[in-house]
C-alpha atoms as a PDB file:
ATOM      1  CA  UNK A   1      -1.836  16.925  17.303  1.00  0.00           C
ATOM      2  CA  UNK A   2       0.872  18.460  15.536  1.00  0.00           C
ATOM      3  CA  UNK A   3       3.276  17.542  18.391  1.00  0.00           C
ATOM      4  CA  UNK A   4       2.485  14.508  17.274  1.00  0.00           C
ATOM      5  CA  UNK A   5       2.711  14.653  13.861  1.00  0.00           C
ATOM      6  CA  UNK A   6       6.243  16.106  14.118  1.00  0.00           C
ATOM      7  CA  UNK A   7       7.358  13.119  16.925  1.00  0.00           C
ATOM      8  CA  UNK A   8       6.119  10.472  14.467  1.00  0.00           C
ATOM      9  CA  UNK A   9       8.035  12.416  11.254  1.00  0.00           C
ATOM     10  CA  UNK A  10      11.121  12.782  12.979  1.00  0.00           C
ATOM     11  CA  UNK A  11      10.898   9.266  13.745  1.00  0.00           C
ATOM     12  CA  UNK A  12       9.996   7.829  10.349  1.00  0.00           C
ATOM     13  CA  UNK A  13      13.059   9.912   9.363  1.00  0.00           C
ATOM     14  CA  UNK A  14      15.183   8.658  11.857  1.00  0.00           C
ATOM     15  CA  UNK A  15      14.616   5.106  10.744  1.00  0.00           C
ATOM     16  CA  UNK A  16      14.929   5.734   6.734  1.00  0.00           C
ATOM     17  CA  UNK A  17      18.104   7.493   6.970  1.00  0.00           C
ATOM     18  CA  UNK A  18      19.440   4.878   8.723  1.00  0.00           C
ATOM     19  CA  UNK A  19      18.055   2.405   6.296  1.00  0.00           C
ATOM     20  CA  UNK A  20      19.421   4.865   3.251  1.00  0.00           C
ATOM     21  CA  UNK A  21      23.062   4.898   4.783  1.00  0.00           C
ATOM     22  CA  UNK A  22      23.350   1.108   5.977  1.00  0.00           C
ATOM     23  CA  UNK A  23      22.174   0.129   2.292  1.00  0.00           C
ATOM     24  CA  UNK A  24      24.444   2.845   0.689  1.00  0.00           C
ATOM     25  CA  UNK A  25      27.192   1.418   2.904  1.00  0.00           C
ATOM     26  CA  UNK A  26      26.485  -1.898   2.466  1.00  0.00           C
ATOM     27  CA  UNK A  27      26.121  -2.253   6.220  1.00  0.00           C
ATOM     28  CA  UNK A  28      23.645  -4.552   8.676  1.00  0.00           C
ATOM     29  CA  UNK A  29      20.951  -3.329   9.868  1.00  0.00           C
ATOM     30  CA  UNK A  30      19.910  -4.311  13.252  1.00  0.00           C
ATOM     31  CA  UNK A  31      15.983  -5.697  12.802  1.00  0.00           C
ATOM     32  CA  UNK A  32      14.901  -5.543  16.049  1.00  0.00           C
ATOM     33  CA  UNK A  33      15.555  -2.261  16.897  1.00  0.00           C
ATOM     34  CA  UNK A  34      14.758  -0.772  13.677  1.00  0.00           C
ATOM     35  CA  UNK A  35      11.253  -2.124  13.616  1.00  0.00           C
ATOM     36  CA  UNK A  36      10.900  -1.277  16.868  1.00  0.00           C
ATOM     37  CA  UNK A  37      11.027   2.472  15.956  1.00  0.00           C
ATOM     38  CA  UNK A  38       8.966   2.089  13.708  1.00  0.00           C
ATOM     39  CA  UNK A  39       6.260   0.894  15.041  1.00  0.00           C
ATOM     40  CA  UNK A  40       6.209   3.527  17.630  1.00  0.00           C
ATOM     41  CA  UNK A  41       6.084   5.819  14.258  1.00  0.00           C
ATOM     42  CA  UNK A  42       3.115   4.044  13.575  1.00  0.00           C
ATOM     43  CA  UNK A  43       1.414   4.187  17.080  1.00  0.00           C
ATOM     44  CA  UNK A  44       1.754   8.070  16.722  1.00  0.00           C
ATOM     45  CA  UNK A  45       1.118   8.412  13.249  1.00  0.00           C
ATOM     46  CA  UNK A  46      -1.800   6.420  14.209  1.00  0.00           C
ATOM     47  CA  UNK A  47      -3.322   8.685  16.948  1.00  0.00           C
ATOM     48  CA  UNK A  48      -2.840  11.495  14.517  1.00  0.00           C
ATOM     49  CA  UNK A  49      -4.963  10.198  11.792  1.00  0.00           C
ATOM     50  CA  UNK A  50      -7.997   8.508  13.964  1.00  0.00           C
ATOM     51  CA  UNK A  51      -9.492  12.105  15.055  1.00  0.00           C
ATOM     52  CA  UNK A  52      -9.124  13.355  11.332  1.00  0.00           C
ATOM     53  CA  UNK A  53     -11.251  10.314  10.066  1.00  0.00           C
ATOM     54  CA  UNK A  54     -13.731   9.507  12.991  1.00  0.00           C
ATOM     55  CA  UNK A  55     -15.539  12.703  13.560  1.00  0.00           C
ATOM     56  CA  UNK A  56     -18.400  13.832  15.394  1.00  0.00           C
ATOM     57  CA  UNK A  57     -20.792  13.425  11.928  1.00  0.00           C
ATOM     58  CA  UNK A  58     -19.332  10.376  10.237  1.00  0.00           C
ATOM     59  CA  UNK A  59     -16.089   8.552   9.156  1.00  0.00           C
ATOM     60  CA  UNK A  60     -14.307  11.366   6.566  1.00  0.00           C
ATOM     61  CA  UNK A  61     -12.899   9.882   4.137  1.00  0.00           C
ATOM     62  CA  UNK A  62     -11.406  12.743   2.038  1.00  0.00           C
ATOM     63  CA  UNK A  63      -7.992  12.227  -0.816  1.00  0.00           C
ATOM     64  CA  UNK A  64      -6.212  13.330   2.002  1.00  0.00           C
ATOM     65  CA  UNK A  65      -6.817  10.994   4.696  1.00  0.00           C
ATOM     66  CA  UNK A  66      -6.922   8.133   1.780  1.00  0.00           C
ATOM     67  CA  UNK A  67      -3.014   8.954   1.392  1.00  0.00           C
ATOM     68  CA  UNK A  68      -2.116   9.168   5.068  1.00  0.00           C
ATOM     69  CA  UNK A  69      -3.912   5.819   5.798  1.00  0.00           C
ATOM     70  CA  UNK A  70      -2.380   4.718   2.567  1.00  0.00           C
ATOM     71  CA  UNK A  71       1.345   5.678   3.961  1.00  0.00           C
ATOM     72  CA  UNK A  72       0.219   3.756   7.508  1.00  0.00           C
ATOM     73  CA  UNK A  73      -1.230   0.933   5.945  1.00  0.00           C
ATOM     74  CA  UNK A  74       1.971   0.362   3.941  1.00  0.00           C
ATOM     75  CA  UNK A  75       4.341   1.183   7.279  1.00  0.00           C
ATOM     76  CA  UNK A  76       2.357  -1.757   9.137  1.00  0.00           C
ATOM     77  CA  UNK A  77       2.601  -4.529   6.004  1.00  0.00           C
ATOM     78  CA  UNK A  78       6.031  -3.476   5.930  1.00  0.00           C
ATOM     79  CA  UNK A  79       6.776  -4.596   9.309  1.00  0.00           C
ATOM     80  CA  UNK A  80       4.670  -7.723   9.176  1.00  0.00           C
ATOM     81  CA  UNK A  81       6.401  -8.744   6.314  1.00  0.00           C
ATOM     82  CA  UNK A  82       9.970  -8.051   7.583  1.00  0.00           C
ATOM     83  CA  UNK A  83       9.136 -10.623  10.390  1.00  0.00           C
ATOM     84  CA  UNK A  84       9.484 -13.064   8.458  1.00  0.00           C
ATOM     85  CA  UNK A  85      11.401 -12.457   4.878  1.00  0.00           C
ATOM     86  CA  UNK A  86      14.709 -10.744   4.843  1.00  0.00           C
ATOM     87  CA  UNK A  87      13.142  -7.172   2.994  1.00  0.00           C
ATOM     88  CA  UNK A  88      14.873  -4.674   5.775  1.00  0.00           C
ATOM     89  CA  UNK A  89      16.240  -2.520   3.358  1.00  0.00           C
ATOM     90  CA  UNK A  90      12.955  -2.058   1.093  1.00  0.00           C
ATOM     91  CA  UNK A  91      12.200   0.252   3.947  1.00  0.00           C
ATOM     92  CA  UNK A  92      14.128   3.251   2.142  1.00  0.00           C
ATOM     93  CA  UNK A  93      10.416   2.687   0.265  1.00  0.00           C
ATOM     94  CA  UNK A  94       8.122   2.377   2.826  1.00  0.00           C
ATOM     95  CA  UNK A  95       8.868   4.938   5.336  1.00  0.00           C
ATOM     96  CA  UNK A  96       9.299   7.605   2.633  1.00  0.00           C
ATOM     97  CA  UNK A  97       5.382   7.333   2.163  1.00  0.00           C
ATOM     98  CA  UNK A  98       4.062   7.028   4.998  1.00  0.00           C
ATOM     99  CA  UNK A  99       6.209  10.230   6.158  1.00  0.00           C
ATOM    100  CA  UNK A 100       4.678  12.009   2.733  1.00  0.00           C
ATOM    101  CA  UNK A 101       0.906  10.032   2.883  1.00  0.00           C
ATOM    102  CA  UNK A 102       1.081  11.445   6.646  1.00  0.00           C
ATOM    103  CA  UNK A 103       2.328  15.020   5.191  1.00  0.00           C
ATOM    104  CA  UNK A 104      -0.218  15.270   2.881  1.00  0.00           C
ATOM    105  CA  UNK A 105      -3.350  13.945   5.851  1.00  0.00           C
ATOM    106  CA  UNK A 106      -1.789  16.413   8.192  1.00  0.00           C
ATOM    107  CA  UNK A 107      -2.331  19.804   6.072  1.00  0.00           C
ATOM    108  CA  UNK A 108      -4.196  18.843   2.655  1.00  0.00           C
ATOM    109  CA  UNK A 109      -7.433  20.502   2.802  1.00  0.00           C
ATOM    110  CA  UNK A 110     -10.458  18.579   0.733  1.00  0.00           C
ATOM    111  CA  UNK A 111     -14.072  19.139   0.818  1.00  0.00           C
ATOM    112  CA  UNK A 112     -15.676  17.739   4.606  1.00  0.00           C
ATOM    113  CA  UNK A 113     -18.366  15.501   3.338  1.00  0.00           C
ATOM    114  CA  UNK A 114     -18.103  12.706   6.419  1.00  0.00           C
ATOM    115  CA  UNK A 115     -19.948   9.286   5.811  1.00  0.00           C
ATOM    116  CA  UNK A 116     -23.041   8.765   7.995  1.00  0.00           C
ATOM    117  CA  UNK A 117     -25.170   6.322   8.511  1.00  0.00           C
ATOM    118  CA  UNK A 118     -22.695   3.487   7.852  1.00  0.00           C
ATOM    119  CA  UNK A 119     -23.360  -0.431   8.862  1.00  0.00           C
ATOM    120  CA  UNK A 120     -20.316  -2.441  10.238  1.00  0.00           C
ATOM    121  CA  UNK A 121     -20.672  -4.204   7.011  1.00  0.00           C
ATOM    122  CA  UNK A 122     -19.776  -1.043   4.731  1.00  0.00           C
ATOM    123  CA  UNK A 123     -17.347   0.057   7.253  1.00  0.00           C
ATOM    124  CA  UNK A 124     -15.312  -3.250   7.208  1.00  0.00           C
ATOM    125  CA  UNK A 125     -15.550  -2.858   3.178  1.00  0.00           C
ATOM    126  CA  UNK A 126     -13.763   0.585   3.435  1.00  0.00           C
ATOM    127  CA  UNK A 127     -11.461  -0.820   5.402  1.00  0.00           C
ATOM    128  CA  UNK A 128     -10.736  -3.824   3.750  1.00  0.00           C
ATOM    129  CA  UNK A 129     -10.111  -2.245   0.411  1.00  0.00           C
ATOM    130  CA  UNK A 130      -8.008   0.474   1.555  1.00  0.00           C
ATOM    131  CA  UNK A 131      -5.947  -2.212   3.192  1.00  0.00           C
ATOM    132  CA  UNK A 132      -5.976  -4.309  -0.210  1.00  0.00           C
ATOM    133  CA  UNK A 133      -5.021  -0.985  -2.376  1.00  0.00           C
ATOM    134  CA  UNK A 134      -2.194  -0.672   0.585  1.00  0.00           C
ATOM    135  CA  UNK A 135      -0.784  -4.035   0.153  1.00  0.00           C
ATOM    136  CA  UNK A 136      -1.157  -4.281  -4.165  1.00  0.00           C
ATOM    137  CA  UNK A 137       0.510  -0.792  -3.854  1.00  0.00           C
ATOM    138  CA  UNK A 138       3.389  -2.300  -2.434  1.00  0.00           C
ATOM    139  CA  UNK A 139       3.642  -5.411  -4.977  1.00  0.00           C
ATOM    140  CA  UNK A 140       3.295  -2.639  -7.803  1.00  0.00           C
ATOM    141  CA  UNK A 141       6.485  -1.425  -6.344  1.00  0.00           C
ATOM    142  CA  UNK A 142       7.950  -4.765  -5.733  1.00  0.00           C
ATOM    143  CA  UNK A 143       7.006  -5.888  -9.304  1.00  0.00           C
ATOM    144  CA  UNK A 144       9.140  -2.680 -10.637  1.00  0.00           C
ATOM    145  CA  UNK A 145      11.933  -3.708  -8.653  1.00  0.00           C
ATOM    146  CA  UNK A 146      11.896  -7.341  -9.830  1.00  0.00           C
ATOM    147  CA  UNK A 147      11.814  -5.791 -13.539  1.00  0.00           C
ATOM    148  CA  UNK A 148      15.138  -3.905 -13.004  1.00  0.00           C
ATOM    149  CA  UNK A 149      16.776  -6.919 -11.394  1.00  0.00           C
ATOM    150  CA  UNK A 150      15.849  -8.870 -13.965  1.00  0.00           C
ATOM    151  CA  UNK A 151      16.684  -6.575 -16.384  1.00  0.00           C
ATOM    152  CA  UNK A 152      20.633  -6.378 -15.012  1.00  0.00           C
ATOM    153  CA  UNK A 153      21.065 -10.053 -14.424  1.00  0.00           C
ATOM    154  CA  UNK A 154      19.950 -10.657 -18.287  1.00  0.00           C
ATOM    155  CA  UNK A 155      21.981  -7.436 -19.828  1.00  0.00           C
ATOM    156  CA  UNK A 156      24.895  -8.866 -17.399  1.00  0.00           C
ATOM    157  CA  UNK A 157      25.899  -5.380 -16.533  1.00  0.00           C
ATOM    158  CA  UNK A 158      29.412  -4.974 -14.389  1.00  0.00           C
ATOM    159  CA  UNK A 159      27.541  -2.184 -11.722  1.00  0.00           C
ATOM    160  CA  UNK A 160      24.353  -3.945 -10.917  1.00  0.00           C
ATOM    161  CA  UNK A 161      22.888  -1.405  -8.601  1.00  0.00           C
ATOM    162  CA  UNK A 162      19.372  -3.380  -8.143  1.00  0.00           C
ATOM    163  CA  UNK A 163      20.865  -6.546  -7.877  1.00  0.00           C
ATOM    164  CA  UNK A 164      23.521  -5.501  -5.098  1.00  0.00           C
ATOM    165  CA  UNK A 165      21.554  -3.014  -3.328  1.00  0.00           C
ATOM    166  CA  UNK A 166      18.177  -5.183  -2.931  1.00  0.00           C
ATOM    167  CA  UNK A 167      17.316  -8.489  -1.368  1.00  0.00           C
ATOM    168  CA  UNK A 168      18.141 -11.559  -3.510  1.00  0.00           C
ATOM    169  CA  UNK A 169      16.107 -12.464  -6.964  1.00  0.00           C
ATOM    170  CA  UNK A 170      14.404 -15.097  -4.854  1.00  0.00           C
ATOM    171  CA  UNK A 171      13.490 -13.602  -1.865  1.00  0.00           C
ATOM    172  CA  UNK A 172      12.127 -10.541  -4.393  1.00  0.00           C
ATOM    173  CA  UNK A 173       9.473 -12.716  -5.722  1.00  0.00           C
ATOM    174  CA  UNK A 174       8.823 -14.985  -3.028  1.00  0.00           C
ATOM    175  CA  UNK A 175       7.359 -11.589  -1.512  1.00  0.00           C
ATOM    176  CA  UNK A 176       6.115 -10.159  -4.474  1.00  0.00           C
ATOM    177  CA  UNK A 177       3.853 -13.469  -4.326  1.00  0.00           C
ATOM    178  CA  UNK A 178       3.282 -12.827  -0.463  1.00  0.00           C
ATOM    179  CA  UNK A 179       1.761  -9.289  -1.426  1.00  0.00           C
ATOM    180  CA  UNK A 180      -0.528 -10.623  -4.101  1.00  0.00           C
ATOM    181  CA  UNK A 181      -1.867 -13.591  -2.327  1.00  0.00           C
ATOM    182  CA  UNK A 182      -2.348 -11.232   0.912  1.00  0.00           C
ATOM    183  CA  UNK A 183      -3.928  -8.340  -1.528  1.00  0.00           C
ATOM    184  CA  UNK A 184      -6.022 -10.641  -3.050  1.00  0.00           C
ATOM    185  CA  UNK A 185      -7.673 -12.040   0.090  1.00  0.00           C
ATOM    186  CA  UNK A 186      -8.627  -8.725   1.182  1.00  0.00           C
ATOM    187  CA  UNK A 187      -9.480  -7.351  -2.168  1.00  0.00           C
ATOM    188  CA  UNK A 188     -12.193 -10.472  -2.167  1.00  0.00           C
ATOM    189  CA  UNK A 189     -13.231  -9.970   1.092  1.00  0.00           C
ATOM    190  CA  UNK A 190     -13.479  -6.081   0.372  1.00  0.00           C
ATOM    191  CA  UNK A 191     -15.621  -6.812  -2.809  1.00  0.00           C
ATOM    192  CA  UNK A 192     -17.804  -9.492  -1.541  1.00  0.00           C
ATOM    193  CA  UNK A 193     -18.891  -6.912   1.693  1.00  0.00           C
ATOM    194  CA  UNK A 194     -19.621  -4.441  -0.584  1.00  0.00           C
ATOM    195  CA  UNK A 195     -21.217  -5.743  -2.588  1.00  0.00           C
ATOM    196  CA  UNK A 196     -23.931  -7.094   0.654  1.00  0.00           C
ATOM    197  CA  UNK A 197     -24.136  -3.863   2.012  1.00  0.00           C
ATOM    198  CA  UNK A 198     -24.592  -1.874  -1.065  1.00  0.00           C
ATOM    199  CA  UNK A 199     -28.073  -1.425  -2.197  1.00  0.00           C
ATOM    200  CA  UNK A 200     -28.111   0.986  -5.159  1.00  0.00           C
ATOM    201  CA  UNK A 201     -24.718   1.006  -6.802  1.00  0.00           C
ATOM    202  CA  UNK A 202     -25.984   3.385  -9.732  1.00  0.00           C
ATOM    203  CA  UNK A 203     -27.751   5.905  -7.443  1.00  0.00           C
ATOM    204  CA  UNK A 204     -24.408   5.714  -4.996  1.00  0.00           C
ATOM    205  CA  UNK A 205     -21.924   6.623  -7.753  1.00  0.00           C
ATOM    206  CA  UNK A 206     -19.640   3.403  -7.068  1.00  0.00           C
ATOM    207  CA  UNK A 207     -20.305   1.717 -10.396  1.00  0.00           C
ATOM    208  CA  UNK A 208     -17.314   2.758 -11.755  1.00  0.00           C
ATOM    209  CA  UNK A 209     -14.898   1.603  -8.501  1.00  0.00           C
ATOM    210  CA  UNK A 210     -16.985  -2.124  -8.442  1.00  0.00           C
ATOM    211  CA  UNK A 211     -16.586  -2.098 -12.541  1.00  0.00           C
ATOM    212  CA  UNK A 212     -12.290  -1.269 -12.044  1.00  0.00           C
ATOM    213  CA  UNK A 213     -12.012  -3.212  -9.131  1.00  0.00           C
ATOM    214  CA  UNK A 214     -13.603  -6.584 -10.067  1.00  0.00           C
ATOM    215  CA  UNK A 215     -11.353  -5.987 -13.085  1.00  0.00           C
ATOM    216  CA  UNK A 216      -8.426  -6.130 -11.186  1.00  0.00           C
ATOM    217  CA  UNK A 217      -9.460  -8.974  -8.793  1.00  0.00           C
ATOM    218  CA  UNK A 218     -10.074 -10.981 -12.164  1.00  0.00           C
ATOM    219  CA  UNK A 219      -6.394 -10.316 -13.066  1.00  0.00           C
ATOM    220  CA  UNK A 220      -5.018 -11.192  -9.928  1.00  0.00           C
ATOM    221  CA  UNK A 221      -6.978 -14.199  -9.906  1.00  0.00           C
ATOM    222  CA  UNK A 222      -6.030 -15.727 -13.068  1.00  0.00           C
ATOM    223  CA  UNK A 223      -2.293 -14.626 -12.021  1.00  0.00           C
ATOM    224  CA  UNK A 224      -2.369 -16.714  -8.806  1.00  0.00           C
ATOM    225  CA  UNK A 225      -4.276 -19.770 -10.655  1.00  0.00           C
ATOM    226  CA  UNK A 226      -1.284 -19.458 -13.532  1.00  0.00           C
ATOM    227  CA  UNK A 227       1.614 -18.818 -10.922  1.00  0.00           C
ATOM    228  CA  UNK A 228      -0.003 -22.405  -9.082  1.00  0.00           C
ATOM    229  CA  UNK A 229      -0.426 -24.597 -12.198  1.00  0.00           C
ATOM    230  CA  UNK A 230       1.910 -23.422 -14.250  1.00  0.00           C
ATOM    231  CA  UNK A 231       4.628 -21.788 -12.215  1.00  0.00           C
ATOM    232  CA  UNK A 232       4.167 -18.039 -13.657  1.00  0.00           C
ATOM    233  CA  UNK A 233       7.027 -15.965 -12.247  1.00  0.00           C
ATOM    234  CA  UNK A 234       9.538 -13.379 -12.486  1.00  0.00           C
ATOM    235  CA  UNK A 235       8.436 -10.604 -15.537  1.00  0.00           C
ATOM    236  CA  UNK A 236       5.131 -12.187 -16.338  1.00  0.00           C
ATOM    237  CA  UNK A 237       4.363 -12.002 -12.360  1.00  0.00           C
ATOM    238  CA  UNK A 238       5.305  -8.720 -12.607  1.00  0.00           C
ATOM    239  CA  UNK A 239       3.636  -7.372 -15.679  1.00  0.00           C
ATOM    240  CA  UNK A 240       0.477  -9.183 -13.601  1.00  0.00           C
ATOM    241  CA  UNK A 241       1.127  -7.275 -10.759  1.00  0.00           C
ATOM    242  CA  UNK A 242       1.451  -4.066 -12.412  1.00  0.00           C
ATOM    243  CA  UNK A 243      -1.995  -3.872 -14.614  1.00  0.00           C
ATOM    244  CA  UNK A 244      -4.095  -5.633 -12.041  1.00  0.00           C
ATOM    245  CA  UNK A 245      -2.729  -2.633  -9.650  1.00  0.00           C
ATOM    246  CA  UNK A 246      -3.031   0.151 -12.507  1.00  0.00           C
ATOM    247  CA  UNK A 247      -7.327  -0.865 -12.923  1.00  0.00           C
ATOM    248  CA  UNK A 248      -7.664  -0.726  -9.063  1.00  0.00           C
ATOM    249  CA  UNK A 249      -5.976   2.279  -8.554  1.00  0.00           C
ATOM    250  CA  UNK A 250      -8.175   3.761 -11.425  1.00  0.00           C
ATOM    251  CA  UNK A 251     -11.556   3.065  -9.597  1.00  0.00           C
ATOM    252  CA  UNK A 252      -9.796   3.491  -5.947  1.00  0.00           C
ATOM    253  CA  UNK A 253      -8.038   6.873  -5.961  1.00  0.00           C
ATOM    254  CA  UNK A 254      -8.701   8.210  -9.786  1.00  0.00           C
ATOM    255  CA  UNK A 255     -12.112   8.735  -8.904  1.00  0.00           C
ATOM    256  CA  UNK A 256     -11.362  10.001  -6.082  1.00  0.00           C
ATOM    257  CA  UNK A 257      -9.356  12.614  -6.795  1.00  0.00           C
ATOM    258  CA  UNK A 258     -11.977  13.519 -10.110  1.00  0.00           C
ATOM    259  CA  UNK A 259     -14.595  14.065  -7.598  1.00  0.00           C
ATOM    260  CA  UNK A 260     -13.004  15.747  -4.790  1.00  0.00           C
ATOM    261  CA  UNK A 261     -10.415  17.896  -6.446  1.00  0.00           C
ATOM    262  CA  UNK A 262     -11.850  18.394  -9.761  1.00  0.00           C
ATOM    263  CA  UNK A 263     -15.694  18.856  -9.986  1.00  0.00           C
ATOM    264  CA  UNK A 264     -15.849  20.001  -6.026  1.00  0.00           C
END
């Protein structure tokens, strides 16, 4: 496997240096062959991580694995959205974690406590809501880069280094909304499973994660509702984007971390 792992680094490499010198040189970069790398990143980062999470007892879930599916998760939105919106060089972002989410799932060593017994309905709410973390982690980033954009258009700097370097103000939010809508989905989808297959949310130590979580849906909720009727946008969408994301990552990977790293 760590054939592998070094095959699919190199490669994620490959593709963000030539992301960091075509946007430090102002140059095009070439879509179709660039996502085509890096997909084949994926694929082997892929085949890495699937043995370290499905073992022979249960689905293992540890910190570590949570960050290495976290960098894969965010390699794959990346792609889809480049399909269609002109985000190419927000890649210098995205390949930089899932090379160190992969890093950190290839040789961070947490305590093996696999999940058994699991019905296809908890499974698809794991799933779900790492995917929805992935995706909200993304528009956290996004909605940081839309507040330095907007921050050098207003001051009317001469060197605008966001401005120049990054898609246009438009296409910026236009995916920033793309994220949250998409986020949102599975976040609901992700809540509403769990919430069916869960029994005894006291006794299973999740009270905390549903309490953070539904916090966060409710802010991304009244976001999209105010972004639809009223035509929210550019720093309140942002400041949205960034507290809804803050609660969810505090019940996703705060706890987590607590319980793994810290009281293990």
């Amino acid at each position: 496997m760590f054939v592998l792992y070094l095959c699919s680094i190199l490669i994620y490499a490959g593709v963000g240096l030539h992301l960091y010198h075509a946007l430090l040189k102002e140059k095009s970069i070439k879509k179709a062959p660039t996502l085509t790398m890096l997909t084949l990143a994926i694929i082997l980062h892929g085949m890495v991580l699937t043995p370290q999470i499905i073992t022979l007892y249960g689905l293992n879930f540890n910190i570590f694995n949570a960050l290495s599916l976290t960098g894969i998760f965010c390699a794959i939105f990346f792609v889809l959205f480049s399909l269609y919106r002109p985000i190419l060089s927000l890649g210098v972002l995205a390949v930089p974690t899932a090379i160190i989410g992969m890093s950190f799932g290839q040789f961070g060593q947490a305590p093996y406590q696999p999940l058994t017994n699991m019905n296809l309905g908890l499974q698809s709410h794991i799933l779900l809501s790492f995917g929805a973390y992935c995706v909200l982690l993304m528009a956290f980033v996004q909605a940081v880069l839309l507040k330095l954009q907007i921050r050098e258009l207003k001051r009317k700097t001469r060197q605008r280094f966001w401005v120049s370097k990054l898609p246009n103000l438009q296409s910026m939010e236009s995916l920033l909304f793309d994220m949250i809508l998409m986020g949102f989905v599975l976040l609901s989808l992700a809540l509403g499973l769990g919430l069916m297959a869960t029994y005894n949310v006291l006794e299973q130590h999740i009270a905390h994660k549903l309490f953070f979580s539904a916090l966060s849906w409710l802010v991304f909720g009244v976001f999209i509702i105010g972004h639809y009727k009223q035509g929210w946008r550019g720093n309140r969408a942002a400041n949205f984007t960034i507290y809804g994301f803050i609660l969810l990552a505090m019940g996703f990977l705060g706890s987590k971390t607590v319980m793994e790293l810290i009281l293990s």
